[in-house]
Structures are given as C-alpha cells and as structure tokens.
Protein backbone atom coordinates (compact mmCIF):
# COMPACT_ATOMS: atom_id res chain seq x y z
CA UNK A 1 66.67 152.47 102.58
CA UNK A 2 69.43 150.52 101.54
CA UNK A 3 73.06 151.20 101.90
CA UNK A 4 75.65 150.23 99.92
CA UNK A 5 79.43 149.00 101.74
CA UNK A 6 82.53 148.67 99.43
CA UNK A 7 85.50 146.83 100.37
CA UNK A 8 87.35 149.49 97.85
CA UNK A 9 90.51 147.23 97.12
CA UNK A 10 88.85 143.85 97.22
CA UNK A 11 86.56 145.36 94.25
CA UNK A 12 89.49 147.36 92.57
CA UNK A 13 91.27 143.62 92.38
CA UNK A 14 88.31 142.20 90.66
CA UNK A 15 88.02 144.88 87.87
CA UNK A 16 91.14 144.03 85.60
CA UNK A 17 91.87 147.78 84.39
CA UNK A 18 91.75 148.73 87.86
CA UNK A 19 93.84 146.04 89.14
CA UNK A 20 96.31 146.57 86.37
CA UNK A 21 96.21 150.66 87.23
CA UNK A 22 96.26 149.55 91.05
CA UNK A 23 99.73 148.37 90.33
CA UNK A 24 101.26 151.25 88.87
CA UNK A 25 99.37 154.05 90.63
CA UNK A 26 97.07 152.96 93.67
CA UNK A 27 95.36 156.49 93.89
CA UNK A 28 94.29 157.01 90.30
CA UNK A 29 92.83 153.61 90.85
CA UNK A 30 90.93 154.28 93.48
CA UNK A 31 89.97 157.56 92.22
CA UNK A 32 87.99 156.00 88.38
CA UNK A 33 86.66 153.15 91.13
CA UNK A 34 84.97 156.54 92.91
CA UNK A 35 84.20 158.14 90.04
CA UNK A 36 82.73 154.41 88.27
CA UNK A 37 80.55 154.12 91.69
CA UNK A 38 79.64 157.48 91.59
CA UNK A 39 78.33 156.91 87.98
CA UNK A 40 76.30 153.65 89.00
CA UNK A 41 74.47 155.92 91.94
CA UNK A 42 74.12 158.71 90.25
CA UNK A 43 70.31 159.03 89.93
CA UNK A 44 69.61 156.04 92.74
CA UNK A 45 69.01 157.90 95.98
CA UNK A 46 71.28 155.25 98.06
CA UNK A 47 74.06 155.84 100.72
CA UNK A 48 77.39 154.39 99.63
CA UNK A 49 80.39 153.77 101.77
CA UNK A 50 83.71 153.35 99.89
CA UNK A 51 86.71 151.69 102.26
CA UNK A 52 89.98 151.70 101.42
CA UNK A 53 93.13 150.91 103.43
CA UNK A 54 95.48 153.21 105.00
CA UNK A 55 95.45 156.83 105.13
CA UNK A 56 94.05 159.52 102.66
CA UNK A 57 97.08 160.93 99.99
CA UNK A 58 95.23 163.49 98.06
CA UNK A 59 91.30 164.10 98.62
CA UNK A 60 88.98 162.11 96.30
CA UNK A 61 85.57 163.95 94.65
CA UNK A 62 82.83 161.79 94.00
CA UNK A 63 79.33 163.18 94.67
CA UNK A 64 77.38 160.72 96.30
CA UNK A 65 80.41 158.91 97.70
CA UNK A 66 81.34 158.64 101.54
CA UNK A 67 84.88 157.78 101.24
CA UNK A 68 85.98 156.00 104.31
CA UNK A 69 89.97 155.35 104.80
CA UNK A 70 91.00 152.91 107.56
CA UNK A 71 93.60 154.89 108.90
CA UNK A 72 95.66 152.48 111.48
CA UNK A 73 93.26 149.81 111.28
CA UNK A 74 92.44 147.39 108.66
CA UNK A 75 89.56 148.55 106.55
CA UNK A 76 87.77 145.50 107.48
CA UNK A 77 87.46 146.16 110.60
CA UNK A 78 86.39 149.66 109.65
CA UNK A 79 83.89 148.02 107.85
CA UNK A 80 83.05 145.90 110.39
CA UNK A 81 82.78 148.90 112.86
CA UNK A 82 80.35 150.35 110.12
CA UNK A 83 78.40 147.52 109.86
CA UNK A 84 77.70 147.34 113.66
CA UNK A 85 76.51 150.77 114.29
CA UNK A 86 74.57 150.89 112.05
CA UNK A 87 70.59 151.31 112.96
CA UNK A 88 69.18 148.37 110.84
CA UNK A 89 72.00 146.07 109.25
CA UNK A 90 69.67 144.40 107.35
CA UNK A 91 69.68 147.70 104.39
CA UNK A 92 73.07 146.90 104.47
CA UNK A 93 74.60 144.98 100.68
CA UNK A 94 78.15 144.64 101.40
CA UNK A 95 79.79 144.20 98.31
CA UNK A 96 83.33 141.94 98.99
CA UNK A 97 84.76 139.00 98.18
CA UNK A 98 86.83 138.72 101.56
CA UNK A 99 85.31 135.12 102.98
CA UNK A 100 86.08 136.53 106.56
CA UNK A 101 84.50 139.87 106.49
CA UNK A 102 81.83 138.22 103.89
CA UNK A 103 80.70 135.68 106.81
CA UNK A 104 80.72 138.84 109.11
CA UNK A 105 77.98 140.71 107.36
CA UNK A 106 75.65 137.50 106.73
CA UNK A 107 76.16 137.14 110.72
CA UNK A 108 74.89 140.47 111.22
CA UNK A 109 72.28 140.17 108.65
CA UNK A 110 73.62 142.18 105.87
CA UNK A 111 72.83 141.27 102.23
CA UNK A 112 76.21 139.73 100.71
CA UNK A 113 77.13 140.45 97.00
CA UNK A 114 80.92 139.03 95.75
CA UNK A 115 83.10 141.70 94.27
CA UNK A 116 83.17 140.32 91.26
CA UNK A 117 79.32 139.75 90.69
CA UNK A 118 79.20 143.81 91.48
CA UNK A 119 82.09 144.48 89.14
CA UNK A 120 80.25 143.31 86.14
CA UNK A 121 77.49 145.08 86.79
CA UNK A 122 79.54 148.19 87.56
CA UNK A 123 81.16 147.96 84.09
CA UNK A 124 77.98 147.30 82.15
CA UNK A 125 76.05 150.18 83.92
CA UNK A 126 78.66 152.57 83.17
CA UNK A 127 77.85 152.15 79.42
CA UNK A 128 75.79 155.40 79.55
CA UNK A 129 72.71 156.57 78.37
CA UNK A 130 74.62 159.33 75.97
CA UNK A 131 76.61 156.05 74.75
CA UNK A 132 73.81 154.19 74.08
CA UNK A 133 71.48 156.95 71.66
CA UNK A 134 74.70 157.43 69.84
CA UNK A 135 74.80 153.49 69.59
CA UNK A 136 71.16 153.47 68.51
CA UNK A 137 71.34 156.24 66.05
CA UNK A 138 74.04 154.33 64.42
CA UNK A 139 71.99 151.43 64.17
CA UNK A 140 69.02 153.31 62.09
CA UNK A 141 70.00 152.85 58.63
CA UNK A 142 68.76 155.99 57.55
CA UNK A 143 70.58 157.64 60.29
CA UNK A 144 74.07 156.02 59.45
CA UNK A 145 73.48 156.53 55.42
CA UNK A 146 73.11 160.38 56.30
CA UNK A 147 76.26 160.45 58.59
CA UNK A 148 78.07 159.60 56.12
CA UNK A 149 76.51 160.90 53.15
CA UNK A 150 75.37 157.82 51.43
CA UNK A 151 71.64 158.70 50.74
C-alpha cells in the first residue's frame, strides 16, 4: 500500500494562499493544508504523514491525517527517521521540494513528487464533486432557464 510523506511547510510555501496565510498566521495555515489533504484522501484508503516543524500549539483534526511535529529536531530529519523505519520504502511518495531530503528518499527508494507538482493537483482535486453537479446543472440550458425563471 502506498504511503503518502508531506514536508508540511515546503508544500504550504508552494500553495500561494497558504503561503500568504503562512505569513500572518502559521497555524491556520497549516490547519486548511490538513483539512485540503484530508479532502484529497478522503475516499483513497492511503496512510498520510503530515510534518511540520517545531512543536504542536493547538491540536489539529483531520481524519485520515497522521500529523507529525518535529519537536527539537528538524522535520526533515523526522522525515528522514520516518522514511527509514519504515517496512518497505519503496510505498513511500514523498511529496517535497527540499533537494536534500528529495535526494534522501530516491536513495532509499521512495517515489519523489515536487511540492509544487502535488500542490496543483491538491487544488484541482479539492474542486468537489457537490461543486461540480452544481457546475453541470448550470450548464444544462433547461436547467439554468428554470433557475431563473426564463422558460
């Protein structure tokens, strides 16, 4: 099975409204980057570890969501410590744009996806399926005459 690794702030500084909220409020953006992964796994039965630097302020929910917080250590190397326990590395897609830690995973076999190639497939995944029949109902003619009474 695979298992997704997030290098939380690396992929918070690739998604401009999150970098922009990083900047004013670092745990709100960290907490819609949770709840945009959580979103994207939702009905995909995969493991996903979320690091972040430094120590936890106030709990994060996301269901589905291992949130991982590097305490006194970098969270690369938290990653890294991840990364070698882990029983095969090769189900492991590390998701970071970090050359160093990047490098690190391809060493140990891991599949290697750049923040930023994730982050636009985060955004356009998280137009949801709701979103999308209301899109599509607009679309039908017919549909959009009677919304707005023009039959």
């Amino acid at each position: 099975m695979k298992h997704y690794i997030f290098d939380g702030n690396n992929l918070i500084g690739k998604i401009k409204s999150l970098n922009q909220l990083q900047k004013k409020n670092k745990q709100h953006s960290r907490e819609k980057l949770a709840f945009l992964l959580s979103r994207y796994f939702n009905k995909k039965n995969t493991p996903v570890s979320l690091h972040f630097d430094g120590f936890e302020n106030d709990a994060i929910k996301a269901s589905g969501i291992k949130i991982i917080y590097s305490g006194s250590l970098t969270a690369d190397e938290k990653i890294k410590h991840e990364i070698e326990r882990s029983k095969n590395p090769k189900n492991n897609i590390l998701v970071t744009s970090d050359s160093n830690l990047a490098e690190f995973g391809r060493v140990c076999s891991c599949q290697v996806i750049k923040s930023d190639e994730f982050a636009k497939q985060l955004l356009a995944s998280n137009f949801t399926d709701e979103e999308q029949t209301k899109i599509d109902t607009i679309n039908n003619i017919e549909e959009f005459k009677k919304l707005f009474g023009a039959n």
